[in-house]
C-alpha atoms as a PDB file:
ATOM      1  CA  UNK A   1     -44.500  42.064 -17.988  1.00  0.00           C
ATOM      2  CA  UNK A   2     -41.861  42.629 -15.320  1.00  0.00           C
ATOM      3  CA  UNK A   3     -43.576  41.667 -12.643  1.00  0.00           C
ATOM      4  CA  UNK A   4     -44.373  38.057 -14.154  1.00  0.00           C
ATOM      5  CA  UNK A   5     -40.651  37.572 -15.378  1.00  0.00           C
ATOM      6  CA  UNK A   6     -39.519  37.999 -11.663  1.00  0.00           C
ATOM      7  CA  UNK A   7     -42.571  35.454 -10.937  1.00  0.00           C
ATOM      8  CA  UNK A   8     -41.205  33.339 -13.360  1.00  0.00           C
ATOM      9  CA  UNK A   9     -37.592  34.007 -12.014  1.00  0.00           C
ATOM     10  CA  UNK A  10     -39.123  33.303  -8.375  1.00  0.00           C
ATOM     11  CA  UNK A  11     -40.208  30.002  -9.530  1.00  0.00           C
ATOM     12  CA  UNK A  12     -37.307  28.770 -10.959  1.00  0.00           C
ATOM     13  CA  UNK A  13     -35.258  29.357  -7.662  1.00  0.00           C
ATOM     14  CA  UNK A  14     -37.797  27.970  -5.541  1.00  0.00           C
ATOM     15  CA  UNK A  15     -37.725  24.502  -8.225  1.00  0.00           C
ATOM     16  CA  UNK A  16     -33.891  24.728  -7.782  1.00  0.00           C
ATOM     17  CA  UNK A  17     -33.819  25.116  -4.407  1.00  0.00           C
ATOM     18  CA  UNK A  18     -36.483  21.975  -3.593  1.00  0.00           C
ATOM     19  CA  UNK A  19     -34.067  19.617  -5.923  1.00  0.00           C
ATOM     20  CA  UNK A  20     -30.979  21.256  -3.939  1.00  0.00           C
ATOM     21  CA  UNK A  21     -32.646  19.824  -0.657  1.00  0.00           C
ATOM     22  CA  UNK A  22     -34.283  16.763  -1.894  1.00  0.00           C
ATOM     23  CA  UNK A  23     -31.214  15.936  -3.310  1.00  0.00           C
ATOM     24  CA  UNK A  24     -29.383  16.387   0.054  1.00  0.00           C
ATOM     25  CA  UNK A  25     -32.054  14.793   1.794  1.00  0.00           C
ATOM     26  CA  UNK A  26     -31.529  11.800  -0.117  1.00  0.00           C
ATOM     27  CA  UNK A  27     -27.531  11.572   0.732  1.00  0.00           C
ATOM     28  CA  UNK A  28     -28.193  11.896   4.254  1.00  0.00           C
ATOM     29  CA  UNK A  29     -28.821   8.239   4.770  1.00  0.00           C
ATOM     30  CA  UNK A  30     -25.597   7.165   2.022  1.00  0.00           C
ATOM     31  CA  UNK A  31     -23.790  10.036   4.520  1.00  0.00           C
ATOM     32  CA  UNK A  32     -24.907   8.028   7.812  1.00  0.00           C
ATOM     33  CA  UNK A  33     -23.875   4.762   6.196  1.00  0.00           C
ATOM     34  CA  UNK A  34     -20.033   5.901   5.774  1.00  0.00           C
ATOM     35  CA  UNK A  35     -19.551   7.278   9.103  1.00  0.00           C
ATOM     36  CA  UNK A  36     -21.157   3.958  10.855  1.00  0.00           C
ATOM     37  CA  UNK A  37     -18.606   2.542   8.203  1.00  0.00           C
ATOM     38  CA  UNK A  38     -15.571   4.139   9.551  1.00  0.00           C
ATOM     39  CA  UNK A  39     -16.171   4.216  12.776  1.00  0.00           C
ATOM     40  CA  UNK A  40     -16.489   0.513  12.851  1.00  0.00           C
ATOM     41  CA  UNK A  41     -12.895   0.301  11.014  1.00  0.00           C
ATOM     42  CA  UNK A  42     -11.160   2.880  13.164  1.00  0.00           C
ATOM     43  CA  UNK A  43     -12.379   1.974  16.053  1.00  0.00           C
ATOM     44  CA  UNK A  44      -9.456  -1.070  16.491  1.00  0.00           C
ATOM     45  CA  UNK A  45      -7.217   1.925  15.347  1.00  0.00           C
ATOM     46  CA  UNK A  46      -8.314   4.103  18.453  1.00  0.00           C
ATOM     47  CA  UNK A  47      -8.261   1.121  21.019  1.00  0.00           C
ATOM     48  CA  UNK A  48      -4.682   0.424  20.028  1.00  0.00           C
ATOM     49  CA  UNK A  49      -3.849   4.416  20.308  1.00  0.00           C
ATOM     50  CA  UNK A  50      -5.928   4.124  23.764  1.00  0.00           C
ATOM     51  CA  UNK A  51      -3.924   1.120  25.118  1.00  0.00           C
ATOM     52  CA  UNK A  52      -0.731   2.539  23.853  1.00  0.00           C
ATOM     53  CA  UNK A  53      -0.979   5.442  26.695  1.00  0.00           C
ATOM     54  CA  UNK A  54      -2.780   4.388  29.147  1.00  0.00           C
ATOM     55  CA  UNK A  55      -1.006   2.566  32.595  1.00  0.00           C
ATOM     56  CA  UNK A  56      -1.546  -1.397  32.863  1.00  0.00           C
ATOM     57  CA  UNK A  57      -4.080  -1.044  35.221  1.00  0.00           C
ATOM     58  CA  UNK A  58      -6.424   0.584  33.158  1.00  0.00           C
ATOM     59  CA  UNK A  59      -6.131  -1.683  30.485  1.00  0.00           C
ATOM     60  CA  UNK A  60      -8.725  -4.623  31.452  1.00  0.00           C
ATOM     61  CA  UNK A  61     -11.307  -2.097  33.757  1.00  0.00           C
ATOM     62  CA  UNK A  62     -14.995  -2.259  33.152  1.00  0.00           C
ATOM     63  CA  UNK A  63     -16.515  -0.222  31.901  1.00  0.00           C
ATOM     64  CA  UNK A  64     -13.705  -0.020  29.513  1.00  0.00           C
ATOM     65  CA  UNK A  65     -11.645   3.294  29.217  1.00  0.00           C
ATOM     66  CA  UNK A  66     -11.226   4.962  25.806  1.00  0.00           C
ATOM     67  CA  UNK A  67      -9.564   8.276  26.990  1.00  0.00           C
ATOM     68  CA  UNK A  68      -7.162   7.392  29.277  1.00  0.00           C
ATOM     69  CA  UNK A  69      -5.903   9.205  32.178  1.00  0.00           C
ATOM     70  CA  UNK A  70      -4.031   9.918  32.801  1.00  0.00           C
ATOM     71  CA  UNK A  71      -1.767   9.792  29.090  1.00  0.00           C
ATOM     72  CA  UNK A  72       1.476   8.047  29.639  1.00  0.00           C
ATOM     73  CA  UNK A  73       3.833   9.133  26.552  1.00  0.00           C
ATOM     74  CA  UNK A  74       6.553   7.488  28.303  1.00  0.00           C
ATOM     75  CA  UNK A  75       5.345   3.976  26.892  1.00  0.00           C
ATOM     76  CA  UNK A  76       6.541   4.867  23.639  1.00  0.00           C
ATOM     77  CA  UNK A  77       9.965   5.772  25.283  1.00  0.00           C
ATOM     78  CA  UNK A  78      10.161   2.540  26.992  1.00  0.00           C
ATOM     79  CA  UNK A  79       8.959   0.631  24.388  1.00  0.00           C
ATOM     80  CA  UNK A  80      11.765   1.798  21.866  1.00  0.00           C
ATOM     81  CA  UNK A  81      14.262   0.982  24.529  1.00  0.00           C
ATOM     82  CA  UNK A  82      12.813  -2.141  25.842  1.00  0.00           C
ATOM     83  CA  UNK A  83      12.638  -3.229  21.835  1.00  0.00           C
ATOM     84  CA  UNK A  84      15.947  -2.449  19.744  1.00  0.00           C
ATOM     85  CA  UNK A  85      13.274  -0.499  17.739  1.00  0.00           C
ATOM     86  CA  UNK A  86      15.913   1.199  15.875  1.00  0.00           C
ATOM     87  CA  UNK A  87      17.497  -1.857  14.604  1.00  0.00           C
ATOM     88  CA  UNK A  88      14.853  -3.485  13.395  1.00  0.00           C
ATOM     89  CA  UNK A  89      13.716   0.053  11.629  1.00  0.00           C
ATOM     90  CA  UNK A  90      16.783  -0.199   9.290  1.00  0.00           C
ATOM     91  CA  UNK A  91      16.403  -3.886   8.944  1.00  0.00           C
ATOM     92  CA  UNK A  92      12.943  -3.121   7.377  1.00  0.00           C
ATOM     93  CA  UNK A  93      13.970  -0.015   5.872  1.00  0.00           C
ATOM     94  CA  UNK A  94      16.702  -1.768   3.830  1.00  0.00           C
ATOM     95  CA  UNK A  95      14.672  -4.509   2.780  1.00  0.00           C
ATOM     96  CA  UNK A  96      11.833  -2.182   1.509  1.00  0.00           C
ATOM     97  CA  UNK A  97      14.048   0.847  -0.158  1.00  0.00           C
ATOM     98  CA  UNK A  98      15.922  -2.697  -2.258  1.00  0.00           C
ATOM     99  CA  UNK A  99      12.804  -4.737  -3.311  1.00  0.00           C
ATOM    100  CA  UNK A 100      10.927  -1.254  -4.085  1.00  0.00           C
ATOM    101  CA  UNK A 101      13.661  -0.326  -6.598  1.00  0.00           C
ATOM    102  CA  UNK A 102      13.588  -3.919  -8.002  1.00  0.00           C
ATOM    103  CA  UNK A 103      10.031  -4.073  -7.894  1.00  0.00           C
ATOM    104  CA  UNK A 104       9.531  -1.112 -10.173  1.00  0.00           C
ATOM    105  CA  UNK A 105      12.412  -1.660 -12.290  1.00  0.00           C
ATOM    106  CA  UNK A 106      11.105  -5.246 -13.486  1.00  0.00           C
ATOM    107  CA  UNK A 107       7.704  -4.695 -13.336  1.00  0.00           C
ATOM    108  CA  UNK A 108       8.039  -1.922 -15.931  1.00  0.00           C
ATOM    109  CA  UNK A 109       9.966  -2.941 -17.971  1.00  0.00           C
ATOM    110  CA  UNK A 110       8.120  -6.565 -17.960  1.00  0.00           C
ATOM    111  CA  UNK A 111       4.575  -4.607 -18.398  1.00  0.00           C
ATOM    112  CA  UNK A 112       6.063  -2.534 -21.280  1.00  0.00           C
ATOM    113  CA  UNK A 113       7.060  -5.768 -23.029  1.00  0.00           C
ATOM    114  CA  UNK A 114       4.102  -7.408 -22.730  1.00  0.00           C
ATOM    115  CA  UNK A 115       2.128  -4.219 -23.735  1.00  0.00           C
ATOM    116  CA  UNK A 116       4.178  -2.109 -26.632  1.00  0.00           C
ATOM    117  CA  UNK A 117       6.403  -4.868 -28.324  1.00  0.00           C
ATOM    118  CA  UNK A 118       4.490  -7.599 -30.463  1.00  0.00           C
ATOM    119  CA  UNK A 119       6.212 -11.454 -29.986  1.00  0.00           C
ATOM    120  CA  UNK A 120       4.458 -14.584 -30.941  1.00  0.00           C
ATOM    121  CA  UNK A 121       3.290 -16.076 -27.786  1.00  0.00           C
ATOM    122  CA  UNK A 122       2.758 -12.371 -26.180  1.00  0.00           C
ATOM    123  CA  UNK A 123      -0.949 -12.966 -24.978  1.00  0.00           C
ATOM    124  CA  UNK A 124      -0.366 -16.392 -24.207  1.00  0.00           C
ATOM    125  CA  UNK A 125       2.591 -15.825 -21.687  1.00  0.00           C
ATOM    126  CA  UNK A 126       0.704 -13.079 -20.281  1.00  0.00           C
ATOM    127  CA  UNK A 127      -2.635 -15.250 -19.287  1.00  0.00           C
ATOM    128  CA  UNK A 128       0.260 -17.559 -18.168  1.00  0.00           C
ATOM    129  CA  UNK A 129       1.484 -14.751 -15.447  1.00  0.00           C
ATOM    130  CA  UNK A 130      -1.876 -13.657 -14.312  1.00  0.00           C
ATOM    131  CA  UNK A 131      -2.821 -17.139 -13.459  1.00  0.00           C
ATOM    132  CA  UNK A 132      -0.109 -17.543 -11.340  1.00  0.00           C
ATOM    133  CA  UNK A 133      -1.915 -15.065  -9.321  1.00  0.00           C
ATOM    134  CA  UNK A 134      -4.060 -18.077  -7.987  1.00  0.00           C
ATOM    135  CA  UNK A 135      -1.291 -19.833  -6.378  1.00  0.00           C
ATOM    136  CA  UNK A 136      -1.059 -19.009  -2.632  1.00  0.00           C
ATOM    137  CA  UNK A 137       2.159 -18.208  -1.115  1.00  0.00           C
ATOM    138  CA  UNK A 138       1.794 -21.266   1.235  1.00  0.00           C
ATOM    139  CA  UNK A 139       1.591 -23.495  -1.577  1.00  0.00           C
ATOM    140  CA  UNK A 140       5.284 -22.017  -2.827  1.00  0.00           C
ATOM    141  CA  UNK A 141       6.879 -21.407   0.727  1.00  0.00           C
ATOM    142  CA  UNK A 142       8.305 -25.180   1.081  1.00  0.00           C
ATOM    143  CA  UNK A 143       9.489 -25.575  -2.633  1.00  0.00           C
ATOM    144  CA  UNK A 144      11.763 -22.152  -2.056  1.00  0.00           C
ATOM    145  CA  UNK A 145      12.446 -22.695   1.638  1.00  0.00           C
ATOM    146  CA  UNK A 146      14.054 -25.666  -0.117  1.00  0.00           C
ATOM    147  CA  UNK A 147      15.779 -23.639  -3.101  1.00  0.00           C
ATOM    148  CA  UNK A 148      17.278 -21.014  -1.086  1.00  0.00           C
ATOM    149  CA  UNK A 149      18.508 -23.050   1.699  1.00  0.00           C
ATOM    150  CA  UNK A 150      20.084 -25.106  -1.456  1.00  0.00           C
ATOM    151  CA  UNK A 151      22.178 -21.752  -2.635  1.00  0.00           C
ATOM    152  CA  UNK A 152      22.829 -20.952   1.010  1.00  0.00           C
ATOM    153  CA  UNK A 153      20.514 -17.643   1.508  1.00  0.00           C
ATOM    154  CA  UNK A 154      18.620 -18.705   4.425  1.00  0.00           C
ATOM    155  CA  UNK A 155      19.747 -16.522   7.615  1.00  0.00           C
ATOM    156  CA  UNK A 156      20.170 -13.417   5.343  1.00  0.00           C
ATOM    157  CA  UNK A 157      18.208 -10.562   3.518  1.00  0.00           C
ATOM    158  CA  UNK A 158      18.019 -12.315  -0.060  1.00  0.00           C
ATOM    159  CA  UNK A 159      15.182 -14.318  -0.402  1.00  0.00           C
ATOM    160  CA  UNK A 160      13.416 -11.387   0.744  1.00  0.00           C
ATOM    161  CA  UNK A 161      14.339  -8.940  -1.498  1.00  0.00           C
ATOM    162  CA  UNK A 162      15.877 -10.706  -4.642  1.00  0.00           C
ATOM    163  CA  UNK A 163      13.109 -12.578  -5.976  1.00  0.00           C
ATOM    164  CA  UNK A 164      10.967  -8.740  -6.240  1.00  0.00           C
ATOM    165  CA  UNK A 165      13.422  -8.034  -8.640  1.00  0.00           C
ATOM    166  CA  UNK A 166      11.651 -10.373 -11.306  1.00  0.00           C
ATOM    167  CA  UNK A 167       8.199  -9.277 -11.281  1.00  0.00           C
ATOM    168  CA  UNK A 168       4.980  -9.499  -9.481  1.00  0.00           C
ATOM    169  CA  UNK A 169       1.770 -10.857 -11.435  1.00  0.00           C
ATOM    170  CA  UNK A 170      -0.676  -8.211 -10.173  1.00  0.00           C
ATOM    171  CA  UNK A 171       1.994  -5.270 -10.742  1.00  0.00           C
ATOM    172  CA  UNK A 172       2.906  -6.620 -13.864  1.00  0.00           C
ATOM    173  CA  UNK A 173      -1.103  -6.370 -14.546  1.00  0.00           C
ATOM    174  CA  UNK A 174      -1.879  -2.852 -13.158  1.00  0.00           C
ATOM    175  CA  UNK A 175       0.824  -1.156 -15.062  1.00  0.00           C
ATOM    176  CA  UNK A 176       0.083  -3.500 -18.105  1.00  0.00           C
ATOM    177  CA  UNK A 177      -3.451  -1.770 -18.369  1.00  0.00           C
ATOM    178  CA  UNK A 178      -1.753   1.326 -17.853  1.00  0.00           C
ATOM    179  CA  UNK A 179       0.386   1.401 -20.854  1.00  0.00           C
ATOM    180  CA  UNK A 180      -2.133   0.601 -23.113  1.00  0.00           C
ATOM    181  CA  UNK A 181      -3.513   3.584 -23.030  1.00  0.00           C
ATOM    182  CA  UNK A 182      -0.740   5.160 -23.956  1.00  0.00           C
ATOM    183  CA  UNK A 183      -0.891   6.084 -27.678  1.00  0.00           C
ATOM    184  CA  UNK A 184       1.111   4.577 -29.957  1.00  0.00           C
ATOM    185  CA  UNK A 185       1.283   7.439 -32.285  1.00  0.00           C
ATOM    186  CA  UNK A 186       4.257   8.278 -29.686  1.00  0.00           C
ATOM    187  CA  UNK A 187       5.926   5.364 -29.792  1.00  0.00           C
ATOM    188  CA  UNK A 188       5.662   5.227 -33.478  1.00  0.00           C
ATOM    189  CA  UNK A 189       7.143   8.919 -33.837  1.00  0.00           C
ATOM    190  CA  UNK A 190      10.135   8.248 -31.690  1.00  0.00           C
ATOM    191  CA  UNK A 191      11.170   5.087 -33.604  1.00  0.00           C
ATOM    192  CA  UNK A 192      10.922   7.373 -37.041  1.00  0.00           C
ATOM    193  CA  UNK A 193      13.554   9.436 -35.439  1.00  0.00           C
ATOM    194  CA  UNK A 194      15.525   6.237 -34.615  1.00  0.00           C
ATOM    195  CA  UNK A 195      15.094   5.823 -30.522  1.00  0.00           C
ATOM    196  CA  UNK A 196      15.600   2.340 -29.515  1.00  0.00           C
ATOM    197  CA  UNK A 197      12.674   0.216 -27.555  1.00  0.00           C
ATOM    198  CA  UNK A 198      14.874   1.227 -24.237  1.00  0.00           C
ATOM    199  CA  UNK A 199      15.299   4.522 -25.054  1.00  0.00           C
ATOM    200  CA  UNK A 200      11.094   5.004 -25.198  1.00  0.00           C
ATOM    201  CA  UNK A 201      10.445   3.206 -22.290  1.00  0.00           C
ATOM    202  CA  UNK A 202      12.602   5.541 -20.037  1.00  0.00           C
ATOM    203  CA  UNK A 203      12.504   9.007 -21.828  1.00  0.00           C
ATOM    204  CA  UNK A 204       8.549   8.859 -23.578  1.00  0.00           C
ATOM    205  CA  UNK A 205       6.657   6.030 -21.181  1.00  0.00           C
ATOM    206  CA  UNK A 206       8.236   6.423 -17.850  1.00  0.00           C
ATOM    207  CA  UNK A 207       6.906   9.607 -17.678  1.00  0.00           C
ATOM    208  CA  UNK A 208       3.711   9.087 -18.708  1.00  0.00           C
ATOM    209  CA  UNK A 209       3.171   6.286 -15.841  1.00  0.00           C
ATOM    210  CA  UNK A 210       4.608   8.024 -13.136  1.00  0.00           C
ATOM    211  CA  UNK A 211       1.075   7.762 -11.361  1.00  0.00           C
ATOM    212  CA  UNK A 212       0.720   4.181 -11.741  1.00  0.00           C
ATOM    213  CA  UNK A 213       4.710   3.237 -10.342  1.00  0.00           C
ATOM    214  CA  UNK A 214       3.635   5.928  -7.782  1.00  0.00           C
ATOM    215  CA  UNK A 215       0.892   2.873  -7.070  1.00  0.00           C
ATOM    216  CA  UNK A 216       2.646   0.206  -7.043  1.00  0.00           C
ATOM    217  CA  UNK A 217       5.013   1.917  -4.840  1.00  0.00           C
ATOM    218  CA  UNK A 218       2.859   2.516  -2.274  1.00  0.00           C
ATOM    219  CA  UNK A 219       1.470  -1.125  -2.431  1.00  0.00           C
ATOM    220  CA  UNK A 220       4.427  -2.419  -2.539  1.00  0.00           C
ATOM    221  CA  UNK A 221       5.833  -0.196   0.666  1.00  0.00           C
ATOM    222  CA  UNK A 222       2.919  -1.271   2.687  1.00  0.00           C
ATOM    223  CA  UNK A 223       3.725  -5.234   2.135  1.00  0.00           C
ATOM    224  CA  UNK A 224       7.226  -5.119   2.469  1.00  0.00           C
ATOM    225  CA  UNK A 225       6.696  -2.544   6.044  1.00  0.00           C
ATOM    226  CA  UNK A 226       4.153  -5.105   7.811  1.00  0.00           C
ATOM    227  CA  UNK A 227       5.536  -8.282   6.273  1.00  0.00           C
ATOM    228  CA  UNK A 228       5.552 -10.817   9.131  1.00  0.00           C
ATOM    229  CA  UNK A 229       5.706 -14.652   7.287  1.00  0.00           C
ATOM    230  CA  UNK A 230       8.608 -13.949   4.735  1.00  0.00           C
ATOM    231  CA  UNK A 231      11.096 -12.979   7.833  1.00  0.00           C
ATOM    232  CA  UNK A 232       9.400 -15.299  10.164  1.00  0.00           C
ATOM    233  CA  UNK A 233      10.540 -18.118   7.217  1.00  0.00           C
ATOM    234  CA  UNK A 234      14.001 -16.989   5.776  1.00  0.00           C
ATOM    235  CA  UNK A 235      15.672 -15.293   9.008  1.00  0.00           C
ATOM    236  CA  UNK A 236      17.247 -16.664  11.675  1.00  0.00           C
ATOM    237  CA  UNK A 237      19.400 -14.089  13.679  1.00  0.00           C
ATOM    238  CA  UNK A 238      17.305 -11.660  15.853  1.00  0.00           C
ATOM    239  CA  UNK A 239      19.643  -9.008  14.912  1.00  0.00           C
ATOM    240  CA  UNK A 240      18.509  -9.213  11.640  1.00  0.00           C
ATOM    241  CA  UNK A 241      14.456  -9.233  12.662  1.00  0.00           C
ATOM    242  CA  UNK A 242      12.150  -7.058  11.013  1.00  0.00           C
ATOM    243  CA  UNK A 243       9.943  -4.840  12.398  1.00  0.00           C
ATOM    244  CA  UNK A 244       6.620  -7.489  12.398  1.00  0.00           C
ATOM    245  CA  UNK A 245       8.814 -10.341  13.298  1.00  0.00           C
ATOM    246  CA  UNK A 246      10.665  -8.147  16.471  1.00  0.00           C
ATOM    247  CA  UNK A 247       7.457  -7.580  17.457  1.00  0.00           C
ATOM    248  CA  UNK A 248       5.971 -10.841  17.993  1.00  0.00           C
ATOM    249  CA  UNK A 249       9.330 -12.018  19.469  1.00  0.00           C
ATOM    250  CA  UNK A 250       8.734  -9.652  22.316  1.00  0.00           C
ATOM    251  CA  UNK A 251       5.352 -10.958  22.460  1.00  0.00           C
ATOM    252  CA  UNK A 252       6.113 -14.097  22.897  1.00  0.00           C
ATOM    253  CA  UNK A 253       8.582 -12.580  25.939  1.00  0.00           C
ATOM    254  CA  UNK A 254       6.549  -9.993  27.555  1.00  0.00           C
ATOM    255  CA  UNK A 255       2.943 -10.989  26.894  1.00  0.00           C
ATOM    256  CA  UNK A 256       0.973  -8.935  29.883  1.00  0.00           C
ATOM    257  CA  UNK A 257       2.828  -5.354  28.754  1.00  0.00           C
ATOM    258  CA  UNK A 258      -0.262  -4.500  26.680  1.00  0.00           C
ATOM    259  CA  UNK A 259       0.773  -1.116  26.672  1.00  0.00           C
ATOM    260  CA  UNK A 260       4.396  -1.355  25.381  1.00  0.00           C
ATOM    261  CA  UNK A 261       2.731  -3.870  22.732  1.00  0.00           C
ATOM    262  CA  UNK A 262       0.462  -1.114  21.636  1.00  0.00           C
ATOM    263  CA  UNK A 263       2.966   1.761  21.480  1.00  0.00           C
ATOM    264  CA  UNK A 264       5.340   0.068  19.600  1.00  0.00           C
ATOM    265  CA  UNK A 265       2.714  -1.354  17.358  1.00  0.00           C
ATOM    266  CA  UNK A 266       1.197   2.220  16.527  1.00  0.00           C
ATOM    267  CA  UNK A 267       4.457   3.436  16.079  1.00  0.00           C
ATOM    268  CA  UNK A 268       4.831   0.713  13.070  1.00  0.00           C
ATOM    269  CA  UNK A 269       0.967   1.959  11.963  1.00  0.00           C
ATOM    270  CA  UNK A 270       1.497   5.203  12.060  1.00  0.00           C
ATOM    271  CA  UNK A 271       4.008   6.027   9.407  1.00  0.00           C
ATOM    272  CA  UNK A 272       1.695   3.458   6.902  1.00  0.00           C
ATOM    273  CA  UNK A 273      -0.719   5.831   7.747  1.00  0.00           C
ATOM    274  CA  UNK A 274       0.901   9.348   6.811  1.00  0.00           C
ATOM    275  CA  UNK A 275       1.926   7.753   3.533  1.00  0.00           C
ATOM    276  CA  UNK A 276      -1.537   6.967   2.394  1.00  0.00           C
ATOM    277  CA  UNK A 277      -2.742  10.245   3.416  1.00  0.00           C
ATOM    278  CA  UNK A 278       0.364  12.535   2.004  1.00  0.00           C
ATOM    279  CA  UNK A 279      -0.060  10.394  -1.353  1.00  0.00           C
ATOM    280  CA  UNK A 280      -3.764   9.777  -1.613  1.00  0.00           C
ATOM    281  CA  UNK A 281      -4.744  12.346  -4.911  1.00  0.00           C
ATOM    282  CA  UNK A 282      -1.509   9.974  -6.236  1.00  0.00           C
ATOM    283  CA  UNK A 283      -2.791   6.935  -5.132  1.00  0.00           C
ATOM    284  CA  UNK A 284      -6.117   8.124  -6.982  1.00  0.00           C
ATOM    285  CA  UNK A 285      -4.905   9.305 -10.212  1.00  0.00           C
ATOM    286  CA  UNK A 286      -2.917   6.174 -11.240  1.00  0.00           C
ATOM    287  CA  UNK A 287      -6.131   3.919 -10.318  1.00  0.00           C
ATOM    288  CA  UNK A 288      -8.304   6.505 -12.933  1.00  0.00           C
ATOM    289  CA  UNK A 289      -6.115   8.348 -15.076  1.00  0.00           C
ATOM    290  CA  UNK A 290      -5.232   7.213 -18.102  1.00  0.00           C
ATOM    291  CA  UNK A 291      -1.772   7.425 -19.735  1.00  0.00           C
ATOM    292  CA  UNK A 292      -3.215   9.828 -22.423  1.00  0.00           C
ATOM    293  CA  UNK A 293      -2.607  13.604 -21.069  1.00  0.00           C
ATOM    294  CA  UNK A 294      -5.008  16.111 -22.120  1.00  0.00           C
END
């Protein structure tokens, strides 16, 4: 009896063990696929990093050169000095710290009313909003090009940052869907005990979202950081250049200094970069998370 229990026992391993390794067998090719995957999509990544040290003869030798050598750090040195690199920094810095704060500001407060507060005309407003999200930005540019030259803001900061402060369609959306999951049981308890509708939305649902602002942070970060046609439109003093738009105005200069071109660009990649990776489980949770927590 003992010795066909441990046979039995045996078996069951064995039948364990062959779906354990079938089962990994079967991933390897899924496995294979991702790497080729990413190694096609960092691979621009790494050639910029490459240029960025490397002296400018290197830069056009066949057989092409991914490891240079020898490493020249002192691009990025003479990049930041040949580019006022720290100027255009705070230009972008300011632009993105004021349109973040009134991008999540309106956004929430515009998703909130459109999903916790009933109004005739709700649903029909909101399909309104969403569709604008089929209007490209080069169908608007002229028509406010026009209005804020009329009020006088072309040459400075505002059209870049102002109009963020009244809501974005696809923001608007995402944290939308969010609240909806949110149950009203919540809502409906605070009001019993007299809270206003502003009152809710910062001390009960503000809380409850903080993964999906956390989202439209980031997204919002990234655009404003490598914006290049909004500056490139609305600005007109190079002291006032972003980081995108400084860029390509030394391009335009110093064409053949690959290698300055490529430090100073990976020094505007690179902090894009550490953000995604420092705020990734983030960046997860308020795609699949719901507003409900367990």
């Amino acid at each position: 009896m003992y010795k066909e229990k441990q046979i039995i026992m045996f078996k069951e391993v064995n039948w364990w063990q062959r779906k354990y390794y079938r089962e990994l067998i079967g991933k390897i090719p899924v496995y294979f696929l991702l790497i080729a995957g990413s190694a096609v999509f960092l691979f621009p990544l790494l050639w910029m990093v490459s240029t960025s040290l490397k002296v400018p003869t290197q830069i056009f030798v066949f057989p092409p050169q991914l490891i240079p050598r020898p490493v020249q750090w002192a691009n990025y040195i003479e990049a930041v000095t040949e580019i006022p690199f720290a100027r255009y920094t705070l230009n972008t810095l300011y632009l993105v710290v004021l349109s973040l704060v009134g991008t999540l500001v309106s956004n929430s407060l515009v998703a909130y009313g459109f999903s916790r507060i009933e109004w005739p005309g709700r649903d029909i407003l909101f399909f309104v909003v969403i569709a604008t999200l089929m209007i490209p930005f080069a169908v608007l540019m002229v028509p406010l090009y026009m209005l804020f030259r009329s009020i006088g803001w072309i040459g400075s900061f505002k059209p870049l940052w102002v109009p963020h402060c009244f809501g974005a369609a696809f923001n608007i959306f995402l944290l939308r869907q969010f609240f909806l999951t949110i149950p009203r049981d919540l809502s409906d308890a605070a009001k019993i005990d007299g809270a206003s509708e502003l009152r809710i939305f910062s001390t009960i649902i503000i809380p409850l979202v903080k993964p999906a602002l956390a989202v439209v942070a980031l997204f919002h970060f990234i655009y404003m950081w490598r914006d290049f046609l909004g500056p490139l439109v609305y600005l007109t003093d190079p002291d006032m250049f972003t980081l995108s738009l400084g860029l390509q105005q030394y391009q335009s200069v110093n064409a053949t200094e690959w290698h300055l071109l490529m430090a100073a660009s990976s020094m505007i990649t690179f902090p894009i970069i550490v953000l995604f990776f420092f705020t990734q489980r983030t960046f997860i949770q308020g795609i699949s998370l719901t507003g409900l927590k367990q």
